[in-house]
N, C-alpha and C. Protein backbone atom coordinates (compact mmCIF):
# COMPACT_ATOMS: atom_id res chain seq x y z
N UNK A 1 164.98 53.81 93.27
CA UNK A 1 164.24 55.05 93.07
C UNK A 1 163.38 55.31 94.30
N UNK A 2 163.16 56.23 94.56
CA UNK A 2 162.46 56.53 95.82
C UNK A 2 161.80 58.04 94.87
N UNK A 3 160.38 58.45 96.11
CA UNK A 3 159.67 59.88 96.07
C UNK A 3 159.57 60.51 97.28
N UNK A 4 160.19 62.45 96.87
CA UNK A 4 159.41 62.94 97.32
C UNK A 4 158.87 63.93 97.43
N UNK A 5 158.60 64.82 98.65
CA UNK A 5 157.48 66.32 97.87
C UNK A 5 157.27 67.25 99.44
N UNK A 6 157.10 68.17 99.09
CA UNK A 6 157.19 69.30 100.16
C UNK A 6 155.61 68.69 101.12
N UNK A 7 155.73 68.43 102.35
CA UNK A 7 154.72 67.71 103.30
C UNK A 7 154.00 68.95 103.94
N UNK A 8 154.74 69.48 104.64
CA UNK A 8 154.05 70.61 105.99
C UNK A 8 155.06 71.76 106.32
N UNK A 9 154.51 72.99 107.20
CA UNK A 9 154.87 74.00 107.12
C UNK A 9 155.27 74.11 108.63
N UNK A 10 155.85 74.16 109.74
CA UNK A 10 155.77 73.81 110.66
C UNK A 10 156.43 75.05 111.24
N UNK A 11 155.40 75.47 112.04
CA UNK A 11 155.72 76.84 113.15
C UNK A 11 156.23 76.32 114.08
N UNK A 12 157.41 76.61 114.14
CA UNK A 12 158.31 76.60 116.22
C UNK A 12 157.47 78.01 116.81
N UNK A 13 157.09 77.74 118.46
CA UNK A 13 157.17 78.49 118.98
C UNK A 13 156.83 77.98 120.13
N UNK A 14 158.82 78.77 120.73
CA UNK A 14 158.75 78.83 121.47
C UNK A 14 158.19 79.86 122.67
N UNK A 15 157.11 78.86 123.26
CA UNK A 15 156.27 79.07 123.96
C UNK A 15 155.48 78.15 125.21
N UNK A 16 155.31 78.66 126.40
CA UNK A 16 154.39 77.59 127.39
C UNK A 16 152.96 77.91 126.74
N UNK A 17 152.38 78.56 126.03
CA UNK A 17 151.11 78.64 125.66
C UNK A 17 150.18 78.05 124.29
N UNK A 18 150.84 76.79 124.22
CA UNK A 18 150.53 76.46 122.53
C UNK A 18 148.74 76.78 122.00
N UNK A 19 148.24 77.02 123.18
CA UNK A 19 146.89 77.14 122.55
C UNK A 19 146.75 78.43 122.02
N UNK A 20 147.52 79.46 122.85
CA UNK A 20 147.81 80.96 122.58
C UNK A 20 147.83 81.08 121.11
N UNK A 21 149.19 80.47 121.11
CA UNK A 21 149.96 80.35 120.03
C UNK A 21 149.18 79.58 118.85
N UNK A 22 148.39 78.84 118.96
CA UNK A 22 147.57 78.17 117.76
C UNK A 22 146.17 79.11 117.41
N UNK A 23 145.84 79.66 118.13
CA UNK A 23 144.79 80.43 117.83
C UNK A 23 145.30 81.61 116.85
N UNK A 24 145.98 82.42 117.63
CA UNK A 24 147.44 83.03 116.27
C UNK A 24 146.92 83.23 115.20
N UNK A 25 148.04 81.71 115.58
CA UNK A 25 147.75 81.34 113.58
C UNK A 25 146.65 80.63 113.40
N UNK A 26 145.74 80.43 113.47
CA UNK A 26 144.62 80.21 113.13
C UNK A 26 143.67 81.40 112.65
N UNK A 27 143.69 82.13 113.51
CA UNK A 27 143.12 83.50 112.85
C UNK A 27 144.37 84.28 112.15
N UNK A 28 145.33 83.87 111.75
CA UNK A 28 146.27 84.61 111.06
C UNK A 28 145.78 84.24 109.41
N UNK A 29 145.59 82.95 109.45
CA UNK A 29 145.58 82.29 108.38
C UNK A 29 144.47 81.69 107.91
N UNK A 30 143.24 82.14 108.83
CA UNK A 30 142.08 81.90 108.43
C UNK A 30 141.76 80.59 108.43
N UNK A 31 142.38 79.52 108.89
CA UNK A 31 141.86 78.05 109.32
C UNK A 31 141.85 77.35 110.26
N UNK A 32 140.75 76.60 110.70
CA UNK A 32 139.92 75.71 111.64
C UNK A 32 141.43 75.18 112.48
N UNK A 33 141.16 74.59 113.99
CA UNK A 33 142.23 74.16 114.12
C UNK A 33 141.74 72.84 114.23
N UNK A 34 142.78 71.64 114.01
CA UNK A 34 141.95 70.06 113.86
C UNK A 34 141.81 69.78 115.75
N UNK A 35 141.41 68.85 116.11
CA UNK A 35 141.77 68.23 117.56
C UNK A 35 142.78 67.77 117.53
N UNK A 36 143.47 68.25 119.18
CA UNK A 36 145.08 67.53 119.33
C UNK A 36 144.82 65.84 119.37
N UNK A 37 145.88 65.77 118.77
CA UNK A 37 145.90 64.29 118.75
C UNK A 37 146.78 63.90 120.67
N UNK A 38 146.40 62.65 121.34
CA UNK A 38 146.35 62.66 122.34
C UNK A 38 148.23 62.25 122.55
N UNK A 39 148.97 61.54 121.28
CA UNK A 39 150.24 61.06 121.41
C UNK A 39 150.78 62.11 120.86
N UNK A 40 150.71 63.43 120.78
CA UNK A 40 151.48 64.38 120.31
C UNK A 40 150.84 66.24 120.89
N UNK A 41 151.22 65.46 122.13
CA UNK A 41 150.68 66.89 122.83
C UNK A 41 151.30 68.12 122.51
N UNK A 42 152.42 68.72 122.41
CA UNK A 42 153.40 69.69 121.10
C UNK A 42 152.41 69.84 120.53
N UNK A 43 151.84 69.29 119.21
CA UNK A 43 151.80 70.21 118.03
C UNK A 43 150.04 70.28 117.70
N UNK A 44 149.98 71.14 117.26
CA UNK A 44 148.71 71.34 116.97
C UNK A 44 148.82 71.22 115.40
N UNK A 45 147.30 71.03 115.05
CA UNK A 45 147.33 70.90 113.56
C UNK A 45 146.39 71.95 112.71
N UNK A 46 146.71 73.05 111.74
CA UNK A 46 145.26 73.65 111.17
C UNK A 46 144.65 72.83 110.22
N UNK A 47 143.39 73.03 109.77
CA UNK A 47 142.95 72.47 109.22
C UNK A 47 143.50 73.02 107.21
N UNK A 48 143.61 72.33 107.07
CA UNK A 48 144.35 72.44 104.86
C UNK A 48 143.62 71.70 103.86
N UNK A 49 143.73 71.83 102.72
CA UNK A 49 142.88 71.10 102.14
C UNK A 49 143.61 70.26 101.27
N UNK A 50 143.45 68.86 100.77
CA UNK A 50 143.99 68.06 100.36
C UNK A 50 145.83 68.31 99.16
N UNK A 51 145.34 69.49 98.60
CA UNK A 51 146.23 69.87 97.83
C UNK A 51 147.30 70.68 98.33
N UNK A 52 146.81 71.05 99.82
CA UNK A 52 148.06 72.22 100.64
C UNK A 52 148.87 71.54 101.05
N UNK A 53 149.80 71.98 101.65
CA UNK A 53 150.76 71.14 102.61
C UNK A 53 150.21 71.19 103.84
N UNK A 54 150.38 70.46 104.59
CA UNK A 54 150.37 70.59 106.27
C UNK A 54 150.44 71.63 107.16
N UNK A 55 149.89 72.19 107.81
CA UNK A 55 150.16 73.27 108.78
C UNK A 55 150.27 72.97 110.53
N UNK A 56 151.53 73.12 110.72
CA UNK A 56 151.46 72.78 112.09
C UNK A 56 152.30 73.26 113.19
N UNK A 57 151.71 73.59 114.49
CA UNK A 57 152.15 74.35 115.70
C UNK A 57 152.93 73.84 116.19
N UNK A 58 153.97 74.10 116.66
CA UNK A 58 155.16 73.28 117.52
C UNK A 58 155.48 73.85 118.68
N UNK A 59 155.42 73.66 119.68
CA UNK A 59 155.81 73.91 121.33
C UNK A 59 157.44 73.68 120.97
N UNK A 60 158.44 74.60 120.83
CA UNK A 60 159.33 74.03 121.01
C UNK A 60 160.50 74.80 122.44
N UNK A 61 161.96 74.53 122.24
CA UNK A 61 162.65 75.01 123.69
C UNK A 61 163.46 76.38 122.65
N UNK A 62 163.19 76.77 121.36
CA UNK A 62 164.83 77.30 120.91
C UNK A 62 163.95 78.18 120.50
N UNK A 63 164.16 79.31 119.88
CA UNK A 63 163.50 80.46 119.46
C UNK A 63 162.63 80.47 118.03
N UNK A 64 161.84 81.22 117.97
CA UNK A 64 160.66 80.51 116.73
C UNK A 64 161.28 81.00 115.58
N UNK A 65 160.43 80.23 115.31
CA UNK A 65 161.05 79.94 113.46
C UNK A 65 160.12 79.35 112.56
N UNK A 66 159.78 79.12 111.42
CA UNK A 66 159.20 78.36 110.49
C UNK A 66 159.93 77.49 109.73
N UNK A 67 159.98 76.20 109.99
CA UNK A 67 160.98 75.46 108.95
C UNK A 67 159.58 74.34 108.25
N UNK A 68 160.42 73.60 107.00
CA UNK A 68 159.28 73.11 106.30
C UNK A 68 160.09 71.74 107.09
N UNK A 69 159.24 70.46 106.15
CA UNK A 69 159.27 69.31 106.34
C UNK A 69 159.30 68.79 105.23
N UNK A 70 159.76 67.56 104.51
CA UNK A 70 159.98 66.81 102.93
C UNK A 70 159.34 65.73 103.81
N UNK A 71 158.37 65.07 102.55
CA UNK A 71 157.94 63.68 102.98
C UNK A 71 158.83 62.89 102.01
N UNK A 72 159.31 61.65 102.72
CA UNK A 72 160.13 60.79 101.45
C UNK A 72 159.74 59.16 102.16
N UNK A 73 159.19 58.11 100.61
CA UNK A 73 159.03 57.14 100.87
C UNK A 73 160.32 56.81 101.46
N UNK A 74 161.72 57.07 101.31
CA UNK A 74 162.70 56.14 101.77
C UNK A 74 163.53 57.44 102.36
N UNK A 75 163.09 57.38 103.51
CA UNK A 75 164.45 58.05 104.40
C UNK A 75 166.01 58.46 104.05
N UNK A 76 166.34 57.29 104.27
CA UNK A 76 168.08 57.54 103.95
C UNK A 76 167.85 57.94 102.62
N UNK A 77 167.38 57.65 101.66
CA UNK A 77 167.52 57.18 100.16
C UNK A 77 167.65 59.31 100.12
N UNK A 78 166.92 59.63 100.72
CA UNK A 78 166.15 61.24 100.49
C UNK A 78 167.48 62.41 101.46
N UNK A 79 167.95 61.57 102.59
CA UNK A 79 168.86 62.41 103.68
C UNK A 79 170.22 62.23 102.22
N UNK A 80 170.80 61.69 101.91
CA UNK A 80 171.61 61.49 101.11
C UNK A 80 171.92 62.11 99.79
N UNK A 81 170.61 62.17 99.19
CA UNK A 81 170.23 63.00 97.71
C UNK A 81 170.46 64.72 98.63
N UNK A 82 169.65 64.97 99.57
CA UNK A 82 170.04 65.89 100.03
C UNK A 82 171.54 66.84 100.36
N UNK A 83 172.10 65.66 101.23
CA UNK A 83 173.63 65.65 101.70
C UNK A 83 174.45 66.01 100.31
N UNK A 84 174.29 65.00 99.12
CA UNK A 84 174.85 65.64 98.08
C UNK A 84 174.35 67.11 97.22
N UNK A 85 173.36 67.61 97.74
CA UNK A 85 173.21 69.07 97.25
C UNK A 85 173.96 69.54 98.55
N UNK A 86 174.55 69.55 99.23
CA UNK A 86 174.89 70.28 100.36
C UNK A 86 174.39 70.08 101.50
N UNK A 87 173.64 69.86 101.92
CA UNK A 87 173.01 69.95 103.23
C UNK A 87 173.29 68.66 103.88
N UNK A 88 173.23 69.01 105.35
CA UNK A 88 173.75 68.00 106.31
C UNK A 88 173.40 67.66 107.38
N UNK A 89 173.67 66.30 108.44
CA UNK A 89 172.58 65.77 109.20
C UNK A 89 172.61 66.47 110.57
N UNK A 90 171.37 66.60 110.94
CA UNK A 90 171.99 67.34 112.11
C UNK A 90 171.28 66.29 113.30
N UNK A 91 170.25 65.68 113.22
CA UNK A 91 169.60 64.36 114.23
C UNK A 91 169.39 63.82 113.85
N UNK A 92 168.36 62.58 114.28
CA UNK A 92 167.55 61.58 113.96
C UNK A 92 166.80 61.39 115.23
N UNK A 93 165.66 61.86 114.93
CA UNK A 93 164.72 62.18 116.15
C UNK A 93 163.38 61.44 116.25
N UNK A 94 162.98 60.53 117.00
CA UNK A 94 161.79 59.32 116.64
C UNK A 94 162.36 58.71 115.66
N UNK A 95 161.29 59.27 114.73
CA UNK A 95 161.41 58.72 113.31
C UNK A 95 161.94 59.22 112.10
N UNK A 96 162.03 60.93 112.44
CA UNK A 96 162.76 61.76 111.23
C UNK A 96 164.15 62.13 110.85
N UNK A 97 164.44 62.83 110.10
CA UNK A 97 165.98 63.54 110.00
C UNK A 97 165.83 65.00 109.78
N UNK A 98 166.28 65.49 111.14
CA UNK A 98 166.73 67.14 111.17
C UNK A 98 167.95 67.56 110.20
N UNK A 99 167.65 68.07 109.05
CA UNK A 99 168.79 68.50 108.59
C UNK A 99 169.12 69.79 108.46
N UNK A 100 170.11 69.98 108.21
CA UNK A 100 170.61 71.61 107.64
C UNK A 100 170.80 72.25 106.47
N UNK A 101 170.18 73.04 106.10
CA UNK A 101 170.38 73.34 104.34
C UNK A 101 172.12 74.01 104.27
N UNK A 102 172.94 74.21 103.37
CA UNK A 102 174.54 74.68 103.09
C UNK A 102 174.20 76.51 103.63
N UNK A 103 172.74 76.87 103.53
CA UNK A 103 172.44 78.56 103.73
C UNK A 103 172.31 78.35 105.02
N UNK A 104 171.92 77.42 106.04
CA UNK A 104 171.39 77.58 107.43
C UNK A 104 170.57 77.06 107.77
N UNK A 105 169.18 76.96 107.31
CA UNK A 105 167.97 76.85 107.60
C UNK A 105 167.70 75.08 107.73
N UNK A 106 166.81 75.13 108.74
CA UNK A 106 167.11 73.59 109.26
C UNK A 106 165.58 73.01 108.56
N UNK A 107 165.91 71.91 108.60
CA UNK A 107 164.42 71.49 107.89
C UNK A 107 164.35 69.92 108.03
N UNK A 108 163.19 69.19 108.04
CA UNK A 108 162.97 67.70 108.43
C UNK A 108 162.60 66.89 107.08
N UNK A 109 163.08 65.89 107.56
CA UNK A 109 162.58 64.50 106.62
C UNK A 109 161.86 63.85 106.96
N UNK A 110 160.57 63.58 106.83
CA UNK A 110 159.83 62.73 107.31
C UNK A 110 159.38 61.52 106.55
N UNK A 111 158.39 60.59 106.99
CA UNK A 111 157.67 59.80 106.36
C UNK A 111 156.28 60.69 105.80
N UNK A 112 155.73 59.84 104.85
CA UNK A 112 154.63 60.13 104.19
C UNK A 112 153.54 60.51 104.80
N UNK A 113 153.29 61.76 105.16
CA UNK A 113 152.16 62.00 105.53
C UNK A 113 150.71 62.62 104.90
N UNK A 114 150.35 62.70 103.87
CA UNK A 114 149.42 63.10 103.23
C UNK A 114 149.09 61.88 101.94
N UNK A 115 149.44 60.46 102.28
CA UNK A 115 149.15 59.15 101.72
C UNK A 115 150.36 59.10 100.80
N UNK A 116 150.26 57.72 100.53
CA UNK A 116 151.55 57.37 99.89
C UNK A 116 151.94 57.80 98.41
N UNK A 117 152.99 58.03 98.25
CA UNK A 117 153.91 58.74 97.30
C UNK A 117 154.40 58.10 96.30
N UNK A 118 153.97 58.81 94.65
CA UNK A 118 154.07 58.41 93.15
C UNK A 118 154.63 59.04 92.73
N UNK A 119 155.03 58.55 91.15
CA UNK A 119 155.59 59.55 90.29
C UNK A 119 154.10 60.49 90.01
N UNK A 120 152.63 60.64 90.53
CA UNK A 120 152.09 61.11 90.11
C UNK A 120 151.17 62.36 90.56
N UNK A 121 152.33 62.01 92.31
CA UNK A 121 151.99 63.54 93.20
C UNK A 121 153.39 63.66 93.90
N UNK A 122 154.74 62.91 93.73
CA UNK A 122 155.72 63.52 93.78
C UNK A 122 156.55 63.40 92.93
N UNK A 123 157.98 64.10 93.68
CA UNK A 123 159.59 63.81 93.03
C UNK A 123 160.27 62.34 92.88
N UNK A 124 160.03 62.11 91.77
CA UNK A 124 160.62 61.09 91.60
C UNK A 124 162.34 61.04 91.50
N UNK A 125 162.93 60.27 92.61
CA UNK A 125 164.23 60.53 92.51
C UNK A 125 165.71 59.14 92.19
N UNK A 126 166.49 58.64 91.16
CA UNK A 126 167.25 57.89 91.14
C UNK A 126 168.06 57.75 92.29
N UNK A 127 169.03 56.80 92.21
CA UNK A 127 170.25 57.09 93.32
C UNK A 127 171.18 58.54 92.82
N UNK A 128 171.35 58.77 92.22
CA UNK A 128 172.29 59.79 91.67
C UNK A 128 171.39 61.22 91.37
N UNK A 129 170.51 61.34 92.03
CA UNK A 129 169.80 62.51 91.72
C UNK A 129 169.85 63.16 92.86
């Protein structure tokens, strides 16, 4: 059994100006932006409150977009449950999995980022689910 649950909201944009671009959405959306973290110069973070998902800026090379992110205690366990609704792998990048939904839309797997994951703030999922 593995968990998991919708993590973060993650803006591509492509752009050389991520500060441009974070201020944006920061005044788009009415929240603080956190400090860049120094090992992840890309992305900026807004500030959310425990119960939101993640909000975050991405410097990227391909044209902008908004794709989400799934947090899952077990990786494969989560790319797989996926794969059998349809969707399919498209990387494995650091540490995540870029996938593809069967409609198009690309979206990530990550690890747990908003603390670790229960039946009592996520999806609890079998092998066959």
């Amino acid at each position: 059994m593995h968990h998991s649950r919708l993590s973060t909201f993650v803006i591509d944009c492509q752009s050389e100006d991520l500060e441009r671009a974070t201020d944006f959405w920061s005044r788009a959306l009415g929240r603080d932006v956190k400090p860049p973290q120094a090992d992840s110069p890309g992305y900026r973070e807004l500030a959310t409150s425990s119960e939101e998902p993640l909000v975050l800026i991405q410097r990227v090379d391909h044209p902008g977009r908004i794709h989400l992110d799934i947090e899952a205690d077990d990786l494969e366990a989560e790319a797989k449950r996926l794969e059998a609704l349809g969707a399919k792998r498209v990387a494995f990048i650091k540490r995540w999995w870029v996938m593809e939904a069967p409609t198009g839309q690309r979206f990530c797997i990550v690890n747990p980022q908003r603390g670790p994951l229960d039946a009592q703030n996520a999806n609890a999922w079998s092998g066959g689910e």
